[in-house]
N, C-alpha and C. Protein backbone atom coordinates (compact mmCIF):
# COMPACT_ATOMS: atom_id res chain seq x y z
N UNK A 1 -76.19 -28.06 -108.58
CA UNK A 1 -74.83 -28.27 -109.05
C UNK A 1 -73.87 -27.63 -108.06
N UNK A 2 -73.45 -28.63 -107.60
CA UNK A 2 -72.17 -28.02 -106.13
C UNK A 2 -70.71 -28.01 -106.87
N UNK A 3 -70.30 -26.23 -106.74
CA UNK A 3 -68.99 -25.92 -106.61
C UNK A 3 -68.06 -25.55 -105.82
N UNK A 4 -67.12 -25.49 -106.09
CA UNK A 4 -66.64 -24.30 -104.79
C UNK A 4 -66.43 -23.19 -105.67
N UNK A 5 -66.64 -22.01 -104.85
CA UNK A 5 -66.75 -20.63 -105.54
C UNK A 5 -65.19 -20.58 -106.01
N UNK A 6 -64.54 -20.68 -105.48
CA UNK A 6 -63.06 -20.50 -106.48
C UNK A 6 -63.14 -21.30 -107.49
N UNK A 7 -63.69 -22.40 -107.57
CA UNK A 7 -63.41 -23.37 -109.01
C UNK A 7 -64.39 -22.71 -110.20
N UNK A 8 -65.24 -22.23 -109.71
CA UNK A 8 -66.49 -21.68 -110.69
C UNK A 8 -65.95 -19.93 -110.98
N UNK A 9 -65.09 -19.29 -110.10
CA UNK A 9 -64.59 -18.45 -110.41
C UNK A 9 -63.24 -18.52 -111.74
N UNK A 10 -62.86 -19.52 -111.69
CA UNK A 10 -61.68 -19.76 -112.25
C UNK A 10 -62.19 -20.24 -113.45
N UNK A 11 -63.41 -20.91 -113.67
CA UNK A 11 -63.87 -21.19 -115.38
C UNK A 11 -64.45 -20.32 -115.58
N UNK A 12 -65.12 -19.56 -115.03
CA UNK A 12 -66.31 -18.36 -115.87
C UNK A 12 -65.34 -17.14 -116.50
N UNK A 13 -65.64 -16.52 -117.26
CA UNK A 13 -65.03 -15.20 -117.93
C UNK A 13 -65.46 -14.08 -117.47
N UNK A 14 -65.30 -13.19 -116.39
CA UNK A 14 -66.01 -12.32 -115.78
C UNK A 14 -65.73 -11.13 -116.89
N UNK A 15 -66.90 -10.05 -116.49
CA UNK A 15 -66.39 -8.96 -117.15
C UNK A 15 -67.48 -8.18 -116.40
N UNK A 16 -66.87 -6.51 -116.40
CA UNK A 16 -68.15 -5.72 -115.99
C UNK A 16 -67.67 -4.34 -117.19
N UNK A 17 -69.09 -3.70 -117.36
CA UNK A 17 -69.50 -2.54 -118.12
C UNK A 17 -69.25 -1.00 -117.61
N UNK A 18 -68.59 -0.33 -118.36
CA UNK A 18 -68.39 1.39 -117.21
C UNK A 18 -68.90 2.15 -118.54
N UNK A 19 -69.74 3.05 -118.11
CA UNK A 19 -69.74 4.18 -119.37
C UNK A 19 -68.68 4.57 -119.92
N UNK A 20 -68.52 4.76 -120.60
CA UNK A 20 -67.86 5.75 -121.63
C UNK A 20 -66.22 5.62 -121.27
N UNK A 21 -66.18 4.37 -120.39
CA UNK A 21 -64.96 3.47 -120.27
C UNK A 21 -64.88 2.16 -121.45
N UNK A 22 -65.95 1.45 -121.41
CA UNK A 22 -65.51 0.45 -122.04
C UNK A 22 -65.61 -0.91 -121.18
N UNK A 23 -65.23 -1.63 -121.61
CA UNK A 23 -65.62 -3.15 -121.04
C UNK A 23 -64.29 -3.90 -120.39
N UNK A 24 -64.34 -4.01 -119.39
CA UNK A 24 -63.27 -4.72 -118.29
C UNK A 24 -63.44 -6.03 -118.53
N UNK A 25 -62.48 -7.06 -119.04
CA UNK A 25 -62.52 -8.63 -118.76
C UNK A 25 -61.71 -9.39 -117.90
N UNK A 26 -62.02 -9.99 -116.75
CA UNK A 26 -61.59 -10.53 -115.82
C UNK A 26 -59.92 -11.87 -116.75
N UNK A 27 -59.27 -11.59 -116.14
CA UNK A 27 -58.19 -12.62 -116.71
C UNK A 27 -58.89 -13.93 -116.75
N UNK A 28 -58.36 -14.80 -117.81
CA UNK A 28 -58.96 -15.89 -117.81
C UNK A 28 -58.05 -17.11 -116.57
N UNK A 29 -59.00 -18.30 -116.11
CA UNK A 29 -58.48 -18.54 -115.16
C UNK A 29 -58.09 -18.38 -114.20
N UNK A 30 -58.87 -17.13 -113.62
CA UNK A 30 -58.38 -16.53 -112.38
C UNK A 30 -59.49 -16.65 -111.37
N UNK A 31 -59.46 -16.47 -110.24
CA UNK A 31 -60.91 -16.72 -109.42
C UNK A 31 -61.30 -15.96 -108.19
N UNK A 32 -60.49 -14.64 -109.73
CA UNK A 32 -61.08 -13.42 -108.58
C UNK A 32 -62.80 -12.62 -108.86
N UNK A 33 -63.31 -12.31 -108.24
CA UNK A 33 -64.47 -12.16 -108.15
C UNK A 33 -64.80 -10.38 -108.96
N UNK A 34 -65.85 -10.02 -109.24
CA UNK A 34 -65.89 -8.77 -109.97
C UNK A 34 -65.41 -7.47 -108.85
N UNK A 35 -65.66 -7.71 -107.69
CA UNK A 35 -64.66 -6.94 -106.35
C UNK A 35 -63.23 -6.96 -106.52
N UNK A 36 -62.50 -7.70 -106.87
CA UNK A 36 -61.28 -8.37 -106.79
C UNK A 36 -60.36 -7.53 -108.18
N UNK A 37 -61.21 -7.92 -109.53
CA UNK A 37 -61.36 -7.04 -110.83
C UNK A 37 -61.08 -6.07 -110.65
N UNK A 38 -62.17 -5.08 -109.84
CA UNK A 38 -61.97 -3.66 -110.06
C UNK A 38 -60.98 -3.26 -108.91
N UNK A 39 -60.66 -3.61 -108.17
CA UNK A 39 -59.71 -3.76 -106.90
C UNK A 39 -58.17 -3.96 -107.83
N UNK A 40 -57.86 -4.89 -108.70
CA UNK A 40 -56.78 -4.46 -109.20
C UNK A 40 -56.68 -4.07 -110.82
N UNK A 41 -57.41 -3.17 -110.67
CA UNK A 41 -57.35 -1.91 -111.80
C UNK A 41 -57.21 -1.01 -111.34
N UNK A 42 -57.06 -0.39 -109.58
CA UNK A 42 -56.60 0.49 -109.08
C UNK A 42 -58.36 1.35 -108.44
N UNK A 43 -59.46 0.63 -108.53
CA UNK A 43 -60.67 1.20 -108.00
C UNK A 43 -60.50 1.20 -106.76
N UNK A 44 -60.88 2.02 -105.64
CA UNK A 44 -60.73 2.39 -104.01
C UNK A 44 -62.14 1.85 -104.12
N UNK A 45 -62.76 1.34 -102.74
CA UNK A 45 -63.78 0.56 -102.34
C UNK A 45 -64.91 1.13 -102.54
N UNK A 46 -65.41 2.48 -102.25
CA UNK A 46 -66.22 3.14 -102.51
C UNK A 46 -66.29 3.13 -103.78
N UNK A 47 -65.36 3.57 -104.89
CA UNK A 47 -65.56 3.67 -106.45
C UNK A 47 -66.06 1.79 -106.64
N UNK A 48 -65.94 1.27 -106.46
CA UNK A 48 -66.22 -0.32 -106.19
C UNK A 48 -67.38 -0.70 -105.75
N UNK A 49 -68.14 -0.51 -104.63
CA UNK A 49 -69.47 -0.53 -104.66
C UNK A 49 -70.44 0.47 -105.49
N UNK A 50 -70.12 1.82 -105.81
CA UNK A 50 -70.70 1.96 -107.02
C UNK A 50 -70.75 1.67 -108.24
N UNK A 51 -69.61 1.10 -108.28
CA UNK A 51 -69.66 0.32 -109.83
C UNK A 51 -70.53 -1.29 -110.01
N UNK A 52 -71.18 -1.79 -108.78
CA UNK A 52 -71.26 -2.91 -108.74
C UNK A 52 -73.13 -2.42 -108.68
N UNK A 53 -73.06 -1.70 -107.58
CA UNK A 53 -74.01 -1.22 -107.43
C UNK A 53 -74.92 -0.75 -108.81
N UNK A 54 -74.15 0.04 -109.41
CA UNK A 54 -75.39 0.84 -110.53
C UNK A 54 -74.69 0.88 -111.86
N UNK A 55 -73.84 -0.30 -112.11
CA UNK A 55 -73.28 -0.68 -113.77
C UNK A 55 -73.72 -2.37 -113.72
N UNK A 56 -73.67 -2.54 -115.08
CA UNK A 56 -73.52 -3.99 -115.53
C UNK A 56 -72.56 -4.96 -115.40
N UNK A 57 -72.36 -5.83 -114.99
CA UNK A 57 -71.49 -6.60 -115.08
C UNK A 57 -71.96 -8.15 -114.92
N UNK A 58 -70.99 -9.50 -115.32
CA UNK A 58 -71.47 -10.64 -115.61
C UNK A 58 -70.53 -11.46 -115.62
N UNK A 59 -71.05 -12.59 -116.80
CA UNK A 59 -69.84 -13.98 -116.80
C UNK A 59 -70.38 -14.43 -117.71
N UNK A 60 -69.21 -15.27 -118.38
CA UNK A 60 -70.01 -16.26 -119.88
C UNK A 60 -69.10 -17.72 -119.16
N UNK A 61 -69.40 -18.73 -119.27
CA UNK A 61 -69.23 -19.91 -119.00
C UNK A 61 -70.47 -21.04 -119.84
N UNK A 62 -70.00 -22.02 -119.95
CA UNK A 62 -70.66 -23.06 -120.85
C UNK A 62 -71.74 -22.51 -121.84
N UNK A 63 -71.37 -21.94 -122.40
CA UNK A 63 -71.66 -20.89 -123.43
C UNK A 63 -73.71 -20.40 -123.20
N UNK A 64 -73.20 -19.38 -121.94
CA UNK A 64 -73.90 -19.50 -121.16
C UNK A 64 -73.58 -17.64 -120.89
N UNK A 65 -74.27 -16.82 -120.95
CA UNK A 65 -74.17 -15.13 -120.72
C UNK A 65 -75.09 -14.76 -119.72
N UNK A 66 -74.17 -14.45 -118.72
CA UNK A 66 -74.91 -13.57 -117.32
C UNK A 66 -74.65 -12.54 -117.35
N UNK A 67 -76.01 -11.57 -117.11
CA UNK A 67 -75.59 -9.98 -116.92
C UNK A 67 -76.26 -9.59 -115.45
N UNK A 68 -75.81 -8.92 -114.87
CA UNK A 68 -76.57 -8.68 -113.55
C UNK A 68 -76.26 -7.45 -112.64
N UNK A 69 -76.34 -6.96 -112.10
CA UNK A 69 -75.85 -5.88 -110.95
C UNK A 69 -76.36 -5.60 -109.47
N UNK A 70 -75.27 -5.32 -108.85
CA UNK A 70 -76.00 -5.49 -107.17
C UNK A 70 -74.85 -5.15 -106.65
N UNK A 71 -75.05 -4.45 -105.50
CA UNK A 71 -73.59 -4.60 -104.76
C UNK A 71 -73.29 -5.82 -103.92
N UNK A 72 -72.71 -6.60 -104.29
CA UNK A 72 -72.67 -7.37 -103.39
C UNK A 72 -72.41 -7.79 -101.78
N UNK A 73 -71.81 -6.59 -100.95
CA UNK A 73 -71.71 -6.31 -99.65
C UNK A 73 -73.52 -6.73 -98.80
N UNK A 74 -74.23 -6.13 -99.79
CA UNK A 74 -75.27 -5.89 -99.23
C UNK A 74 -76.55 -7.06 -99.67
N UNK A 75 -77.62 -7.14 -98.96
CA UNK A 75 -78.42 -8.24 -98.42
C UNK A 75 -79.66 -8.15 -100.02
N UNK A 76 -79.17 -8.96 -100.85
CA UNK A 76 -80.01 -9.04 -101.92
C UNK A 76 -80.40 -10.38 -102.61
N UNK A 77 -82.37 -10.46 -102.68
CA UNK A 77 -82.42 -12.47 -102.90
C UNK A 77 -82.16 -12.03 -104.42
N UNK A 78 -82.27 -11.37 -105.24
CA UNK A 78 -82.05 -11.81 -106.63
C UNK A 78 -80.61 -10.05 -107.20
N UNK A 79 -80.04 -10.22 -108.15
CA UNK A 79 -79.09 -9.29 -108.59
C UNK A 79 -79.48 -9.13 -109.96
N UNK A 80 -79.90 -8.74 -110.47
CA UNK A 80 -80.86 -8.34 -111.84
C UNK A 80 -80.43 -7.38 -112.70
N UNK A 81 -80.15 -7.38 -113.92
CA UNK A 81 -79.50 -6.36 -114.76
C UNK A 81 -80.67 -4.73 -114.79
N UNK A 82 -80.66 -3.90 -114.37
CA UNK A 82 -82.01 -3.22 -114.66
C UNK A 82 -81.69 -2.48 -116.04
N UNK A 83 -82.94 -2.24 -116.10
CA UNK A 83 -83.76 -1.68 -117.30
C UNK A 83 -82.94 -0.60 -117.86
N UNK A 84 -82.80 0.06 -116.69
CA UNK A 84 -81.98 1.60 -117.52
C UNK A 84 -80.76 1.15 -118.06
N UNK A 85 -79.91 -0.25 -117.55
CA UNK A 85 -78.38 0.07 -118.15
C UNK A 85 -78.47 -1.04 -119.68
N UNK A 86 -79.91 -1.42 -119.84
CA UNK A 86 -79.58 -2.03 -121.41
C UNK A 86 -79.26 -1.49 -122.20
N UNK A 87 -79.25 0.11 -122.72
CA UNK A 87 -78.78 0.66 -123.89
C UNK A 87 -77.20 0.55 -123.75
N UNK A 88 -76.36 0.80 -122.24
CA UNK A 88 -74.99 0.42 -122.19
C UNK A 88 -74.51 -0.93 -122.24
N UNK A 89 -75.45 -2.28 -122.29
CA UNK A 89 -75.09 -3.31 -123.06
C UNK A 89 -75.44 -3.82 -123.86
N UNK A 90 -76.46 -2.91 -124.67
CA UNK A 90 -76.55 -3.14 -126.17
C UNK A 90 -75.36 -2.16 -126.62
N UNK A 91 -75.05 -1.55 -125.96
CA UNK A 91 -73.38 -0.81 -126.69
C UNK A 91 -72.13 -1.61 -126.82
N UNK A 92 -72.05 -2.43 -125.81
CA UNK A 92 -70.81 -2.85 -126.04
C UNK A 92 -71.46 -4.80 -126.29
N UNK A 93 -72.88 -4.85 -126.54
CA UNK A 93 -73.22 -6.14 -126.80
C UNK A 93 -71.98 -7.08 -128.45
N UNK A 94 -71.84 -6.12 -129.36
CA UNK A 94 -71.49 -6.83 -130.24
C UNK A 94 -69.75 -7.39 -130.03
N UNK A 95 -69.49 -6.42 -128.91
CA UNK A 95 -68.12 -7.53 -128.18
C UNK A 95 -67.89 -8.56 -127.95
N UNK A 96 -68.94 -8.43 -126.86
CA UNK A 96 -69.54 -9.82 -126.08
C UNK A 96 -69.16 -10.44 -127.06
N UNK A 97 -70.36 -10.33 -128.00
CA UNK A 97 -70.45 -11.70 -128.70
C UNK A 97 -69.30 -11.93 -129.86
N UNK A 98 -68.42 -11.27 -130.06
CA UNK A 98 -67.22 -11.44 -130.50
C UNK A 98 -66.19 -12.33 -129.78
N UNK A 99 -65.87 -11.52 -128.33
CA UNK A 99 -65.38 -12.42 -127.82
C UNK A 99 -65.66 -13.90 -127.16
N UNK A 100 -66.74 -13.96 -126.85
CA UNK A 100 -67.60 -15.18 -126.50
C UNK A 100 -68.19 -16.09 -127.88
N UNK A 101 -67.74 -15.42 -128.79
CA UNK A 101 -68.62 -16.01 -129.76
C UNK A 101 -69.83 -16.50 -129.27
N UNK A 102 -70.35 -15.82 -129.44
CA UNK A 102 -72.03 -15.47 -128.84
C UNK A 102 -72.93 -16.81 -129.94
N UNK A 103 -73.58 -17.42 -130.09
CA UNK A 103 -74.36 -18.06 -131.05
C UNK A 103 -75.42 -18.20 -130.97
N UNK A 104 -76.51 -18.47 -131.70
CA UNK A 104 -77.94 -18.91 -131.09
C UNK A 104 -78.30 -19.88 -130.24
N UNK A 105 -76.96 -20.90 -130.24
CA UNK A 105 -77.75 -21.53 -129.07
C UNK A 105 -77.16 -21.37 -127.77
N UNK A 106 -76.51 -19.93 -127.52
CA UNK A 106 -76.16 -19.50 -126.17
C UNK A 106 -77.36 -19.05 -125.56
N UNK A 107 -77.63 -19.15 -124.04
CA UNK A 107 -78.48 -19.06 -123.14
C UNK A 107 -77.94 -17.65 -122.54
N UNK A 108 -78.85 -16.86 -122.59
CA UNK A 108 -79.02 -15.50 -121.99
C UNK A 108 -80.03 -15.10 -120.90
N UNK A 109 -78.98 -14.74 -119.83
CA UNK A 109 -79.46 -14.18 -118.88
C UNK A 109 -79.61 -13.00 -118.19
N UNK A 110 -80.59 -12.31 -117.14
CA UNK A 110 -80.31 -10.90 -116.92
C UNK A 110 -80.39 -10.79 -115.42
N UNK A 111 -79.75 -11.59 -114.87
CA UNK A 111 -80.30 -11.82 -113.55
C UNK A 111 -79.57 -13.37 -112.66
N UNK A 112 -78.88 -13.38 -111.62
CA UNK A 112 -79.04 -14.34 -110.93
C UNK A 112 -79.81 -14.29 -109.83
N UNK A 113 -80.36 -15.73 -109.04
CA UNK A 113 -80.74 -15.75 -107.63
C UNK A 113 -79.56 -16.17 -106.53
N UNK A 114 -79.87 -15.29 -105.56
CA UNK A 114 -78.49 -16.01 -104.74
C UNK A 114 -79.02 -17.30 -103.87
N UNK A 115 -77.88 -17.50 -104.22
CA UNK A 115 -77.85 -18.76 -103.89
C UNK A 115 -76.95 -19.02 -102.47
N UNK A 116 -76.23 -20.73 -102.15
CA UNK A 116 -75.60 -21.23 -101.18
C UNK A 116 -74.15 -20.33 -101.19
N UNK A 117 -73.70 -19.90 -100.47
CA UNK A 117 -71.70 -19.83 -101.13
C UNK A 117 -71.33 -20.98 -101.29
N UNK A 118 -70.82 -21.44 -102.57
CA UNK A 118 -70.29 -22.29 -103.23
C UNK A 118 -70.87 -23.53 -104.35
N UNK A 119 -72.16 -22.03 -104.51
CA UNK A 119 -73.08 -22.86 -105.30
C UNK A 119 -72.88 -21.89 -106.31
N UNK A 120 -73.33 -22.70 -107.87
CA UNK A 120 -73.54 -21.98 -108.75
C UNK A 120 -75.05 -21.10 -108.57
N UNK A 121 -75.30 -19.96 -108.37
CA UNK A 121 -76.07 -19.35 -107.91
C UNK A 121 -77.40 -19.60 -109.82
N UNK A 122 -78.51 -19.75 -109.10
CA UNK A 122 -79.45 -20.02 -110.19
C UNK A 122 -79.78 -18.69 -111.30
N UNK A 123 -79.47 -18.78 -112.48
CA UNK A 123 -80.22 -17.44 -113.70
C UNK A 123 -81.21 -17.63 -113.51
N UNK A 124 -82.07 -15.93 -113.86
CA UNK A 124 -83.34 -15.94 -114.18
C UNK A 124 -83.39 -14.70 -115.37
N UNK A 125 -84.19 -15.08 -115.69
CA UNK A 125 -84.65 -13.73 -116.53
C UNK A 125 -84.19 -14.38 -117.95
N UNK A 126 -84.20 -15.03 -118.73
CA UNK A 126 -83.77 -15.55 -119.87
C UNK A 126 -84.47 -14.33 -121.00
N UNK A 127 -83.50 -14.39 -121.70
CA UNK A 127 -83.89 -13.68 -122.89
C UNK A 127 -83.59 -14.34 -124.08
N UNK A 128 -83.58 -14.06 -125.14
CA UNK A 128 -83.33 -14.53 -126.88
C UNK A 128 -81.88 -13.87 -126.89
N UNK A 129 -81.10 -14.80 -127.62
CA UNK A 129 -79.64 -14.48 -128.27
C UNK A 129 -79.71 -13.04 -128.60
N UNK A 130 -80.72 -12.46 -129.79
CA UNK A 130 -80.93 -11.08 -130.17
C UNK A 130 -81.46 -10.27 -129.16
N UNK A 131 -81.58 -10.32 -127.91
CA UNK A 131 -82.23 -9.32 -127.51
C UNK A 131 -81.37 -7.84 -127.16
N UNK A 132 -80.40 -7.91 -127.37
CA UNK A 132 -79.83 -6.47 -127.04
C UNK A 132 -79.19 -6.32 -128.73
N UNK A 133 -79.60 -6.70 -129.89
CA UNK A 133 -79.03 -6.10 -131.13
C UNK A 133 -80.10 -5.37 -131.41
């Protein structure tokens, strides 16, 4: 499925996870990237690759939930939610699905593969609607 990364930026709902901050949601319609996000919330670049680096963050589009983390500067084939930060999105999971109206037949993911630039980059890692309640 060929996009251009701004058009696929501009439908998805970005959001990323901070401890004991709370949950950041990307403006809707906008096609700035989760760099871009924390860049105008006032994050300096360094606070920015660690946040990308070792927090959660994602996108809901066609009722469709990506969670993943990676810095993106740097040379990675897959961006994968790890293990340690599920208890911080089973914390703020019942948002999500508030604001996304989350349902059973939304597709959950924990992980993309990278892909082309300007491709919708492929999920992996599927999980069950319940898996972080």
């Amino acid at each position: 499925m060929k996009q251009t990364a701004e058009k696929f930026h501009s439908e998805r709902r970005a959001f990323i996870i901070l401890p004991d901050a709370g949950l950041i949601l990307g403006e809707s319609g906008k096609p700035y990237s989760h760099r871009e996000i924390l860049s105008h919330c006032g994050f300096d670049v360094e606070r920015i690759r660690f946040i990308l680096e070792n927090y959660p963050r994602g996108y809901f589009l066609n009722n469709t939930l990506v969670f993943y983390q990676a810095d993106d500067s740097k040379e990675h084939l897959t961006w994968k939610l790890k293990e340690e930060n599920y208890p911080l999105v089973k914390k703020y999971y019942p948002d999500l699905k508030n604001i996304f109206h989350i349902s059973p037949q939304t597709q959950i993911f924990l992980g993309v593969a990278k892909g082309q630039e300007g491709d919708v980059w492929p999920t992996i890692n599927p999980v069950d609607v319940d898996f972080f309640m």
